[in-house]
Every structure is written in structure tokens, then in C-alpha cells.
Protein backbone atom coordinates (compact mmCIF):
# COMPACT_ATOMS: atom_id res chain seq x y z
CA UNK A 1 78.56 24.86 111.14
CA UNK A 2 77.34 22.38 113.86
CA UNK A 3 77.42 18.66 112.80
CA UNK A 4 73.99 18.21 112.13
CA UNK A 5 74.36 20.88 109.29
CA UNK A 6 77.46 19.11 107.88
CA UNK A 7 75.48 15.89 107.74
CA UNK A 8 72.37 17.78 106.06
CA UNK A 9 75.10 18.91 103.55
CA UNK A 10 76.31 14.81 103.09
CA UNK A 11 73.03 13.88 102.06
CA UNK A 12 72.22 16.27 99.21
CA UNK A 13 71.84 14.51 95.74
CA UNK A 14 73.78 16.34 92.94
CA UNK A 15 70.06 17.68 91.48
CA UNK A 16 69.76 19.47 94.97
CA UNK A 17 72.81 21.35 95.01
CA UNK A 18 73.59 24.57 93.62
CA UNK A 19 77.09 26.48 93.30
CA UNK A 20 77.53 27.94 96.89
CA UNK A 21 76.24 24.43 98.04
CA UNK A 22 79.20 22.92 96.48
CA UNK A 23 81.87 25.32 97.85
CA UNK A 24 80.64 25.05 101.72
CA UNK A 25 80.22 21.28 101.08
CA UNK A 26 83.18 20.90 99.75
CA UNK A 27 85.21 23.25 102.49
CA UNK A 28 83.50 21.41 105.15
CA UNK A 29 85.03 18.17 103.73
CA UNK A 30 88.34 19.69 103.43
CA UNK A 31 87.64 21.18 106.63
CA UNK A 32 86.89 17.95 108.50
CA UNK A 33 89.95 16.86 107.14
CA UNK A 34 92.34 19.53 108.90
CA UNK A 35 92.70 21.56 105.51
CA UNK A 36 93.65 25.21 106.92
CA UNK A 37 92.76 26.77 103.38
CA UNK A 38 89.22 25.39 104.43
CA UNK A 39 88.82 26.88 107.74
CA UNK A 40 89.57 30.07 106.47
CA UNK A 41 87.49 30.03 102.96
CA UNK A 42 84.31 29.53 105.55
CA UNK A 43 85.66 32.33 107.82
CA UNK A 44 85.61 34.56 104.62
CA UNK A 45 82.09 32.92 103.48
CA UNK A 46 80.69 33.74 106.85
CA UNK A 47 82.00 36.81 107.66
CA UNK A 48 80.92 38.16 104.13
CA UNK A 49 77.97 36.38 103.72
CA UNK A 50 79.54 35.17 100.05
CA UNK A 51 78.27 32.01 98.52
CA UNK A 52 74.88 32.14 99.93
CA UNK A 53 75.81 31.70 103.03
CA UNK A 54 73.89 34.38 105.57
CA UNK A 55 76.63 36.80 107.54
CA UNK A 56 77.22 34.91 110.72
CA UNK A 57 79.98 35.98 112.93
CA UNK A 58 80.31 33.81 115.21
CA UNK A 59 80.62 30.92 112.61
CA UNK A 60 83.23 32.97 110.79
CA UNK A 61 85.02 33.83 114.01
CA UNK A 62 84.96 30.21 114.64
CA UNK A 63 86.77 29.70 111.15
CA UNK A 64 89.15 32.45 111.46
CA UNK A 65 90.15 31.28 114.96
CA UNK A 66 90.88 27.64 113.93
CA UNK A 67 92.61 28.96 110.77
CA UNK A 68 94.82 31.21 112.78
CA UNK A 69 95.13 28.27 115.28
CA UNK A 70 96.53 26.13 112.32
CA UNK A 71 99.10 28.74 111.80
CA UNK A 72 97.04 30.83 108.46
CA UNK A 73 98.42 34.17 109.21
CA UNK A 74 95.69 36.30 107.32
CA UNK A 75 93.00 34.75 110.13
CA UNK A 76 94.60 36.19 113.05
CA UNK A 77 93.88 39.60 111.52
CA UNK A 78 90.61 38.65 109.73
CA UNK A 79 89.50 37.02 113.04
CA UNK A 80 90.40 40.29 115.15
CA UNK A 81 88.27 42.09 112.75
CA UNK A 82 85.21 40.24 112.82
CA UNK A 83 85.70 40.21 116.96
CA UNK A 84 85.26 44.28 116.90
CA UNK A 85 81.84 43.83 115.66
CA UNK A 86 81.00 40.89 118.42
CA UNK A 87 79.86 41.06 122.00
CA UNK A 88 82.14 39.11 124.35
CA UNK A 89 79.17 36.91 124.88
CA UNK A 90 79.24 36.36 121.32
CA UNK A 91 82.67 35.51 120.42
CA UNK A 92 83.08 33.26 123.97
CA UNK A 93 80.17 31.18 121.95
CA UNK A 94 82.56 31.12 118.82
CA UNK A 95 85.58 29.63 120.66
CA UNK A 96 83.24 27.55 122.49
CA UNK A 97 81.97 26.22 118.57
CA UNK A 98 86.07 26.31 117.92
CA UNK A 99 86.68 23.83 120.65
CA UNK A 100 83.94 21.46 120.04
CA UNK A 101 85.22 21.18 116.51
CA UNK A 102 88.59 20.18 117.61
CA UNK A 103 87.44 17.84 119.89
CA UNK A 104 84.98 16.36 117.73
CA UNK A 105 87.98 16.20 115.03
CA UNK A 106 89.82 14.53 117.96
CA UNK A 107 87.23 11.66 118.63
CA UNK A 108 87.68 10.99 114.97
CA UNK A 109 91.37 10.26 115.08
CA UNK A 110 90.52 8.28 118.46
């Protein structure tokens, strides 16, 4: 999820939120925060399409990959399976999203 949707998800008042709202919301925190558990809860959300959240694969490739970067053993496999329904064009745009999460997590710690 690109920052702009992460800030969109900051700025909700408790009356606008519903249930899956909460769970990306608060695994994007956690997320943001280097929480592993995180990365791969959205992998799963996105992948599956759980929680509201419309099936994207490159967003849950994105996940897995930084959850299986982290050292979350499940990803590497969940990530692998999600990349056998991609193009390569498609999951070179999911480690390019991967990467410009790290280094925007980077800046932070800058």
C-alpha cells in the first residue's frame, strides 16, 4: 500500500471505520514499525482478498517478500506461490514497491 493510502488510512475518524479498516490500519502501523507478523498478515489479506481488501498480487507479493526478507519462513513459500500466478513484469513492480518501503522505512530512522 503506497504512502498516500497509509496516510488516507491515518485520517479516518473512528465513525468511518469498519472491521477490515481496523485490521489493515492497524497492520500498516505495525508494519511501519518493522513488525514481521504485519508484513505477512497484509500478504495473506492481499493475496486472499480477506478483510475487504480487493485480491492484489503484487501488494501481497510485496508483503510476502518483506516478510520472508525479515526472516518469516511461511512467506518465502506463500510469496513463491502468489509469483506463479504473476507476470515477471508484475512481480519486478512488487519488489520495486518492496524496496521503496524499505527505503522509505530507512529515511525514517535517518
Amino acid at each position: 500500500m503506497e504512502l498516500a493510502t497509509q496516510q488516507a488510512f491515518a485520517s479516518l475518524t473512528p465513525a468511518d471505520i469498519s472491521r477490515a479498516d481496523v485490521m489493515v490500519a492497524q497492520c500498516l502501523a505495525d508494519a511501519a514499525q518493522g513488525d514481521i507478523e504485519a508484513y505477512f498478515s497484509l500478504g495473506v489479506a492481499f493475496s486472499t482478498g480477506s478483510h475487504g481488501i480487493d485480491c492484489e498480487l503484487i501488494e501481497a507479493h510485496k508483503w510476502f517478500n518483506l516478510a520472508a526478507a525479515g526472516g518469516h519462513e511461511e512467506a518465502c513459500q506463500c510469496r513463491s506461490d502468489v509469483a506463479s500466478e504473476m507476470t515477471a513484469r508484475e512481480v519486478a513492480e512488487a519488489q520495486r514497491r518492496a524496496r521503496e518501503w524499505l527505503r522509505a522505512d530507512f529515511r525514517k530512522c535517518a
